[in-house]
C-alpha atoms as a PDB file:
ATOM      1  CA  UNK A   1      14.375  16.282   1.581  1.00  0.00           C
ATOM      2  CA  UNK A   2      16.916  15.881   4.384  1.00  0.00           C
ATOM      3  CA  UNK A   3      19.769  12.743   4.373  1.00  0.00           C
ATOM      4  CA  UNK A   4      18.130  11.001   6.290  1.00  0.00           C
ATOM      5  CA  UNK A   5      14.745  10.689   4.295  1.00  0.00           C
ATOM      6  CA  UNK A   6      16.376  10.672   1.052  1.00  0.00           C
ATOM      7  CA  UNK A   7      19.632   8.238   1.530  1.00  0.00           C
ATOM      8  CA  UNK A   8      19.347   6.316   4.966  1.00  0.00           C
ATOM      9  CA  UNK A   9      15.381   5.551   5.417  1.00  0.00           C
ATOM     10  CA  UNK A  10      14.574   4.007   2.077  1.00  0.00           C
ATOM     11  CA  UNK A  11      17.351   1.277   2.929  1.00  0.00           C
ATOM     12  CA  UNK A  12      15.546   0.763   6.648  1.00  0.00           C
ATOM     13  CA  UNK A  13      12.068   0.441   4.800  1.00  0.00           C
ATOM     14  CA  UNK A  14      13.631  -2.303   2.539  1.00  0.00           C
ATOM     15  CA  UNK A  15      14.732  -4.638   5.236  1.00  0.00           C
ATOM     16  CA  UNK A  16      11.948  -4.069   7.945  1.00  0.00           C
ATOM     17  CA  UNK A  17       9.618  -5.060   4.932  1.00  0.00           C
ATOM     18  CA  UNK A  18      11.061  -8.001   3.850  1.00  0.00           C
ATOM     19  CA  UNK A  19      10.251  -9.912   7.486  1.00  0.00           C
ATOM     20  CA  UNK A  20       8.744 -13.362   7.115  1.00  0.00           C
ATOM     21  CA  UNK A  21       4.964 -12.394   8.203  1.00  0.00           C
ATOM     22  CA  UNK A  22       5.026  -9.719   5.631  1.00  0.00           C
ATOM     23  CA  UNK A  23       6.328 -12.005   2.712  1.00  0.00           C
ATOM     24  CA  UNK A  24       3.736 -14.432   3.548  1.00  0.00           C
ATOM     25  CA  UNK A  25       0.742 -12.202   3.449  1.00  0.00           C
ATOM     26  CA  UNK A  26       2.944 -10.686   0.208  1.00  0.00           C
ATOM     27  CA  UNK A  27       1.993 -14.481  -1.162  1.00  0.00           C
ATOM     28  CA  UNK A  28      -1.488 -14.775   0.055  1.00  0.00           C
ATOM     29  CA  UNK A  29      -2.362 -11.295  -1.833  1.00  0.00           C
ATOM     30  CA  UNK A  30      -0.383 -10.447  -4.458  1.00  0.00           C
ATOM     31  CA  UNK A  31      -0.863 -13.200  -7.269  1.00  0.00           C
ATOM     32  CA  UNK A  32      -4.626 -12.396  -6.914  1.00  0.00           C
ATOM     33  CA  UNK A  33      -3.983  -9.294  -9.320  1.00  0.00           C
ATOM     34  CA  UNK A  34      -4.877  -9.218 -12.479  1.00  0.00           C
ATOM     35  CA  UNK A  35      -4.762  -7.000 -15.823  1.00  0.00           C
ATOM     36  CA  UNK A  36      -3.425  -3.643 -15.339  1.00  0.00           C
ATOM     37  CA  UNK A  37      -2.202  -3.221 -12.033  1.00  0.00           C
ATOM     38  CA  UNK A  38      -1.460  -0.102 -10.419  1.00  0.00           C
ATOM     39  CA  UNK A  39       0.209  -0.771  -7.296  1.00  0.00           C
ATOM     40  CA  UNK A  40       0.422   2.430  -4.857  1.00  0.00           C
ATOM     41  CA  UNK A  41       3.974   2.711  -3.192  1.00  0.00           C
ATOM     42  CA  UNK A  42       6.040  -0.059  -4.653  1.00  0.00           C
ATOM     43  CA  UNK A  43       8.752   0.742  -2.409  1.00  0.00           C
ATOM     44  CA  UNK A  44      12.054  -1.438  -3.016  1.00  0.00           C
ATOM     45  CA  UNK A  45       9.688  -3.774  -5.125  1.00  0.00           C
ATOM     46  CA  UNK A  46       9.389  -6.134  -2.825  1.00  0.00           C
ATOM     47  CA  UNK A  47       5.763  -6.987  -4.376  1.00  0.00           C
ATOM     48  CA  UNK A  48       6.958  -7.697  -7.953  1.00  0.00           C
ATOM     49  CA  UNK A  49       7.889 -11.671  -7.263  1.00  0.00           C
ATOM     50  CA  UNK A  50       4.401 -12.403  -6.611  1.00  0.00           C
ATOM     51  CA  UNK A  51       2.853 -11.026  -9.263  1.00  0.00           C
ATOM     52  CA  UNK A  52       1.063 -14.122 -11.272  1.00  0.00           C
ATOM     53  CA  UNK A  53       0.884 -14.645 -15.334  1.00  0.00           C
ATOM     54  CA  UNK A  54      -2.772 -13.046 -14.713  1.00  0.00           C
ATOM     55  CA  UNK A  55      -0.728  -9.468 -14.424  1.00  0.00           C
ATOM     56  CA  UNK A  56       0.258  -7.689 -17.573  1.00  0.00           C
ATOM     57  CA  UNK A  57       1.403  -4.242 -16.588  1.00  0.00           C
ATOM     58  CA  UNK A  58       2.440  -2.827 -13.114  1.00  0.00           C
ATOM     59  CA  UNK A  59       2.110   1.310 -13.082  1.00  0.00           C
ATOM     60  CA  UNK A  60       4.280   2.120  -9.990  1.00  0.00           C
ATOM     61  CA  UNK A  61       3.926   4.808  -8.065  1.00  0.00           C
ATOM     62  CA  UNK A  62       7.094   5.375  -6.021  1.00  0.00           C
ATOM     63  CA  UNK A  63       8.242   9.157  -5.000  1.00  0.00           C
ATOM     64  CA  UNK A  64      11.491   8.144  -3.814  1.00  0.00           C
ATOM     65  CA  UNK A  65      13.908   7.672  -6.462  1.00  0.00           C
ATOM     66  CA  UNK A  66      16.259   5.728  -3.983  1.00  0.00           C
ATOM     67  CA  UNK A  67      13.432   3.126  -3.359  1.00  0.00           C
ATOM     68  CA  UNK A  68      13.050   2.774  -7.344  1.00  0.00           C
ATOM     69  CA  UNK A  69      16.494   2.179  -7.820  1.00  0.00           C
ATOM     70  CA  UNK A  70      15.992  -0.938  -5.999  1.00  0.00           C
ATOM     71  CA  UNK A  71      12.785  -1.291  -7.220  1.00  0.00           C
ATOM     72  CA  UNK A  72      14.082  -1.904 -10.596  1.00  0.00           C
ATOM     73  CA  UNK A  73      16.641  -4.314  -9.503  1.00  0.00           C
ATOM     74  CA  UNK A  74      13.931  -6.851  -8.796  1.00  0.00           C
ATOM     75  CA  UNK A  75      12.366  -9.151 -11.346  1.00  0.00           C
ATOM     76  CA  UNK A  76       8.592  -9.667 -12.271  1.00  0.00           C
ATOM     77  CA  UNK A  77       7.798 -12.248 -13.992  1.00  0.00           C
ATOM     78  CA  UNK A  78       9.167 -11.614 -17.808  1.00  0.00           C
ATOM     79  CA  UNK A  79       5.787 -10.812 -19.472  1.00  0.00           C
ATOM     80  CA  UNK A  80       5.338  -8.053 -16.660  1.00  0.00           C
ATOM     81  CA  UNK A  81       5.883  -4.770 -17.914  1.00  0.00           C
ATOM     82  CA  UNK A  82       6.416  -2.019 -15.063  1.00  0.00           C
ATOM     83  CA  UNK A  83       6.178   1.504 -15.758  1.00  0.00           C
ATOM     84  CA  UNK A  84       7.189   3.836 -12.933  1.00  0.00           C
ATOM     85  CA  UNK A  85       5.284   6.903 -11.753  1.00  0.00           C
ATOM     86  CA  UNK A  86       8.018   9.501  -9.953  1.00  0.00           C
ATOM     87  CA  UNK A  87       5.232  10.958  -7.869  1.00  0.00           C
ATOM     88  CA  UNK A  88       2.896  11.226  -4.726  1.00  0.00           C
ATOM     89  CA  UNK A  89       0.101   8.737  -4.465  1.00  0.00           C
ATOM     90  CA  UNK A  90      -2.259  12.307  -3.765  1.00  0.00           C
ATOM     91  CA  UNK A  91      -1.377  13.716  -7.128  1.00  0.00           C
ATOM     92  CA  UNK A  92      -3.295  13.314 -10.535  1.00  0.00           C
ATOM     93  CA  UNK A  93      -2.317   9.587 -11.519  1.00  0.00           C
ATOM     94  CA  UNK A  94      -1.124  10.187 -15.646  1.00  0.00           C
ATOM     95  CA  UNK A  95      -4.343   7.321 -16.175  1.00  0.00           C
ATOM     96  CA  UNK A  96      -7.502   7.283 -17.740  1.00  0.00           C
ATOM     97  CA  UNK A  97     -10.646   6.950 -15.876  1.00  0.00           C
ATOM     98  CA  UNK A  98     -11.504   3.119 -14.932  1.00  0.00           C
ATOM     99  CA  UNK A  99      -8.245   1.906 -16.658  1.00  0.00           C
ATOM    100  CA  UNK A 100      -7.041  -0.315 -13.775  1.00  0.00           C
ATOM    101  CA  UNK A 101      -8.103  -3.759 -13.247  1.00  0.00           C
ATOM    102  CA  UNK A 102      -6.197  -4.130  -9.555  1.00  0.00           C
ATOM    103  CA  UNK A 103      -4.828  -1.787  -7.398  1.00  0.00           C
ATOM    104  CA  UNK A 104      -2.332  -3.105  -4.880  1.00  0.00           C
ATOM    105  CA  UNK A 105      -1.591  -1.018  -1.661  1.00  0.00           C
ATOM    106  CA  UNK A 106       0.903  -2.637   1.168  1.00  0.00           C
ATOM    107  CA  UNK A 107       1.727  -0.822   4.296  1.00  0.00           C
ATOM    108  CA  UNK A 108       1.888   2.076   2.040  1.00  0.00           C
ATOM    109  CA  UNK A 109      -1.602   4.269   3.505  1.00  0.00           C
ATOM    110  CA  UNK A 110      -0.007   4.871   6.578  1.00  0.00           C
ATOM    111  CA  UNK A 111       2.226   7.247   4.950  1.00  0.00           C
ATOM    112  CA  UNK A 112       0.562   9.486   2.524  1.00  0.00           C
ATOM    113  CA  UNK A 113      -0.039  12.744   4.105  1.00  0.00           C
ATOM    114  CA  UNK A 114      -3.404  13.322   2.238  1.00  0.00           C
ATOM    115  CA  UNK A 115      -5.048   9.877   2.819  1.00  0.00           C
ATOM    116  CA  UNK A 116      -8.334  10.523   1.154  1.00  0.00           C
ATOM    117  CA  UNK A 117      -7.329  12.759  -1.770  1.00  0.00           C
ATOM    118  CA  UNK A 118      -5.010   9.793  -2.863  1.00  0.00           C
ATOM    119  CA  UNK A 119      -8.139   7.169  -2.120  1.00  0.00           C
ATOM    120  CA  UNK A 120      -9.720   9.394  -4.536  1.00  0.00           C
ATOM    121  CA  UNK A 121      -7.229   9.014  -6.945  1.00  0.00           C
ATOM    122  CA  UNK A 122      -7.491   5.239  -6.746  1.00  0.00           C
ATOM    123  CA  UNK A 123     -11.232   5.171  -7.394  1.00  0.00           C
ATOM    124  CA  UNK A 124     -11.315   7.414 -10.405  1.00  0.00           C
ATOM    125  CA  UNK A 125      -8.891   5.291 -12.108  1.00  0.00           C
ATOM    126  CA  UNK A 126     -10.177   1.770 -10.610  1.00  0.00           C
ATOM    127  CA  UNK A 127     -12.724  -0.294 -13.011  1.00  0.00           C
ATOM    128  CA  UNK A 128     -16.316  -0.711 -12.193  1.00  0.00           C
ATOM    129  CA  UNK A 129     -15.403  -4.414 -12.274  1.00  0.00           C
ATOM    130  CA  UNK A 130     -12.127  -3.819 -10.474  1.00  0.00           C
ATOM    131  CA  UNK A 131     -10.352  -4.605  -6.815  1.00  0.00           C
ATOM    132  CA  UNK A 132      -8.190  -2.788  -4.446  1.00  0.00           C
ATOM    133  CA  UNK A 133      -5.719  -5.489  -2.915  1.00  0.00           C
ATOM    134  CA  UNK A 134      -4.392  -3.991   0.321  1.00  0.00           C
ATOM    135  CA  UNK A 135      -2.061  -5.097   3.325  1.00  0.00           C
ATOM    136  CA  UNK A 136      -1.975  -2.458   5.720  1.00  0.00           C
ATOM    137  CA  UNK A 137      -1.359  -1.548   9.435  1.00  0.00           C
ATOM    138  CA  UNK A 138      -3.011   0.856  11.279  1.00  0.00           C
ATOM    139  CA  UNK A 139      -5.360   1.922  14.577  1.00  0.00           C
ATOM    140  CA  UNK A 140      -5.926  -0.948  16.904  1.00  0.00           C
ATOM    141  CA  UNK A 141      -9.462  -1.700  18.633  1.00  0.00           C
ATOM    142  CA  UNK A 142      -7.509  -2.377  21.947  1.00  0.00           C
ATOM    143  CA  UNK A 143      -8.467   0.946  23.548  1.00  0.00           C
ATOM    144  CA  UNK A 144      -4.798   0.531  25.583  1.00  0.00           C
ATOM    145  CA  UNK A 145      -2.932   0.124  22.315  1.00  0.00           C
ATOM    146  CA  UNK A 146      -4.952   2.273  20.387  1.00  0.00           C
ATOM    147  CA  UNK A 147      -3.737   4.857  23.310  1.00  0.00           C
ATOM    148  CA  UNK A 148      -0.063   4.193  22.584  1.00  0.00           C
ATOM    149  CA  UNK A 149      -0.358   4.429  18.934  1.00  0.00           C
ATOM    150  CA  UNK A 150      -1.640   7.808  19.608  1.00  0.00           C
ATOM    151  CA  UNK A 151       1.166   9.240  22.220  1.00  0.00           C
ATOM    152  CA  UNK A 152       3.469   7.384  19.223  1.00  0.00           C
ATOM    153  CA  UNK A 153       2.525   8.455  15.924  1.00  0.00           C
ATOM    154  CA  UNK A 154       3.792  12.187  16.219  1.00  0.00           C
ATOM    155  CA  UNK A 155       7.508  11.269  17.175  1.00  0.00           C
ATOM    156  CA  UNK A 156       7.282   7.989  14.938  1.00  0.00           C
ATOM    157  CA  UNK A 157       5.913  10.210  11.801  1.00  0.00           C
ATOM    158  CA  UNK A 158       9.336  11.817  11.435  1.00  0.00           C
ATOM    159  CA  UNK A 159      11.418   8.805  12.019  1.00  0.00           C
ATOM    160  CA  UNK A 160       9.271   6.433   9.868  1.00  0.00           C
ATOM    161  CA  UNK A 161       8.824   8.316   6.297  1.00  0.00           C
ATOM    162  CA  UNK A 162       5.334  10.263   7.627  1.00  0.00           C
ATOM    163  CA  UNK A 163       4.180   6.736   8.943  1.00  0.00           C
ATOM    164  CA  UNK A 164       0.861   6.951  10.690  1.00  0.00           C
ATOM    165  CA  UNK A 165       0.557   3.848  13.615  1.00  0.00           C
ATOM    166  CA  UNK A 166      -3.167   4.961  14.249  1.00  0.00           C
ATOM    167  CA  UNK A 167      -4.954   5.675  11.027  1.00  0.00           C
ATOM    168  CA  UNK A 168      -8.313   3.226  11.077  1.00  0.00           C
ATOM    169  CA  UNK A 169      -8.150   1.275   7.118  1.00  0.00           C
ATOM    170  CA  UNK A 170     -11.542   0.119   6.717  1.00  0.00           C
ATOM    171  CA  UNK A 171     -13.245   3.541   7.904  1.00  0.00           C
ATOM    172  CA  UNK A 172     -10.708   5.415   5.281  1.00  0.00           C
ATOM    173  CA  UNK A 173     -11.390   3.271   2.527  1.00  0.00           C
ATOM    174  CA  UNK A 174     -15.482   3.358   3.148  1.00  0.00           C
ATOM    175  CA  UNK A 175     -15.559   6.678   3.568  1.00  0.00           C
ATOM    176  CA  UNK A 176     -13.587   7.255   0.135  1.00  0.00           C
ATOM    177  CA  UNK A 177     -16.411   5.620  -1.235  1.00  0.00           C
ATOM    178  CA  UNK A 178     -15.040   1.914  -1.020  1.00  0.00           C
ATOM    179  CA  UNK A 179     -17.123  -1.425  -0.267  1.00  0.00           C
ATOM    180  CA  UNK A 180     -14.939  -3.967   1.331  1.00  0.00           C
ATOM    181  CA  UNK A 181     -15.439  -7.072  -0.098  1.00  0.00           C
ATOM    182  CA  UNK A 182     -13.332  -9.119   2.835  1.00  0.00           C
ATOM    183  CA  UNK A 183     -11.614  -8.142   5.623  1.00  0.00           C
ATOM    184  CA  UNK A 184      -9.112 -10.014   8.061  1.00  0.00           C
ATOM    185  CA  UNK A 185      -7.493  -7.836  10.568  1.00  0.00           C
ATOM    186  CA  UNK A 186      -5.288  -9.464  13.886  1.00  0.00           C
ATOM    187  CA  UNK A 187      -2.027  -8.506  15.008  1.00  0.00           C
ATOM    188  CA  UNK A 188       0.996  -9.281  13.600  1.00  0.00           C
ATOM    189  CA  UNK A 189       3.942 -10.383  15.918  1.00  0.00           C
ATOM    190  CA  UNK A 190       6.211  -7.909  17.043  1.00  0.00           C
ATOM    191  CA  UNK A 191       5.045  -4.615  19.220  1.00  0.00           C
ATOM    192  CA  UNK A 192       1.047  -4.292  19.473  1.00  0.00           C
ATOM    193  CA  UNK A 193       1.321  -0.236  18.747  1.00  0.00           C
ATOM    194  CA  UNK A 194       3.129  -1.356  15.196  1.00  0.00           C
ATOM    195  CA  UNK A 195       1.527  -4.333  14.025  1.00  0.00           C
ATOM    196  CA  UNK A 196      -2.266  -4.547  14.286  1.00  0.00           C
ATOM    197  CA  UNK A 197      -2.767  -5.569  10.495  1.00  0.00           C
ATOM    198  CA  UNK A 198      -5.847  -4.899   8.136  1.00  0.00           C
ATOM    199  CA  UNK A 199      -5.879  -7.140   4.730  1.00  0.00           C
ATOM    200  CA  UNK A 200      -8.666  -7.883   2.327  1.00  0.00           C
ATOM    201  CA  UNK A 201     -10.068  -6.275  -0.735  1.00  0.00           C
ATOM    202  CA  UNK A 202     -12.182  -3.646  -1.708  1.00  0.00           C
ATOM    203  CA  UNK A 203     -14.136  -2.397  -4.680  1.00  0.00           C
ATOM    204  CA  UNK A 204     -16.057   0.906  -5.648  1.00  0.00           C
ATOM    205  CA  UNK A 205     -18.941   1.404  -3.410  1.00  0.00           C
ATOM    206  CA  UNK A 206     -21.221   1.640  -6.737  1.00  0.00           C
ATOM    207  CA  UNK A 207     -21.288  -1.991  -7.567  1.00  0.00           C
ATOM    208  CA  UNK A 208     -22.703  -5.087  -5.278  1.00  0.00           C
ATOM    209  CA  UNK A 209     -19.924  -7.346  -3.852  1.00  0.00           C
END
């Protein structure tokens, strides 16, 4: 891992994520989760605030030890206990199958080089009963900006952390084996290639909504 990635980039990610429209859809999403949460790149913790009495432990998955250390530096509520997991959303989560209540997953898919091997993850580990929160960006319907998030992704990839401006959400997480339960997607403001936004919830395909 170069300088850049490991010192400078996790400190760019904490402020560019802690924009207005992004705390507010933080607040519309986040106290929703329940139980045992495991929330899929925590990042600098910028989720933890919003986490209501109705959460009782956050596993963490964060690779980047420089985005933990900030992580840690931000309060949950007290009864909260949040365990960190020092590893790649794609690898075997240390969890027991259907052992999460909630998943939570914000602007965090875009990034993971092995999309569906770490949706996999999540689904193993999800409830029957359970939800996957998510906030995420990705591939526009606009054939015009859809265009530019293509010419964009390569070059914005190793700038951005591995950040993906054209993967399509809903067609990753159904074809992981995911029903989506709701779905609001419309762009955020800012650039059109950077800020068409999917959020909603989604649970394992095997159970009606």
């Amino acid at each position: 891992m170069g300088l850049y990635a490991k010192h400078v980039l996790p400190h760019i990610i904490n402020l560019a994520m802690q924009n207005k429209d992004a705390t507010r859809l933080r607040g519309d999403w986040i106290p929703q989760a329940r139980g045992a949460v495991l929330e899929i790149g925590v990042g600098s913790g910028l989720n933890l605030p919003f986490y209501s009495s109705k959460a009782q432990t956050v596993f963490a998955v964060e690779p980047s030890i420089e985005l933990q250390k900030m992580a840690r530096k931000r309060e949950p509520l007290r009864h909260i206990k949040v365990e960190f997991l020092s590893q790649s959303a794609e690898d075997a989560l240390p969890l027991p199958d259907e052992s999460i209540d909630t998943i939570v997953m914000t602007w965090t898919l875009c990034s993971i080089p092995d999309a569906p091997r770490a949706l996999a993850q999540m689904k193993r580990v999800l409830k029957a009963d359970g939800r996957l929160l998510f906030i995420e960006h990705g591939r526009s319907p606009h054939a015009n900006v859809a265009a530019w998030q293509d010419r964009l992704t390569p070059v914005w990839k190793k700038i951005g952390g591995g950040c993906h401006l054209n993967r399509k959400i809903d067609e990753l997480l159904l074809t992981a084996g995911f029903a989506i339960g709701e779905l609001k997607t419309d762009y955020l403001p800012g650039p059109r290639p950077m800020t068409y936004t999917y959020q909603g919830f989604a649970r394992r395909a095997c159970l009606p909504l």
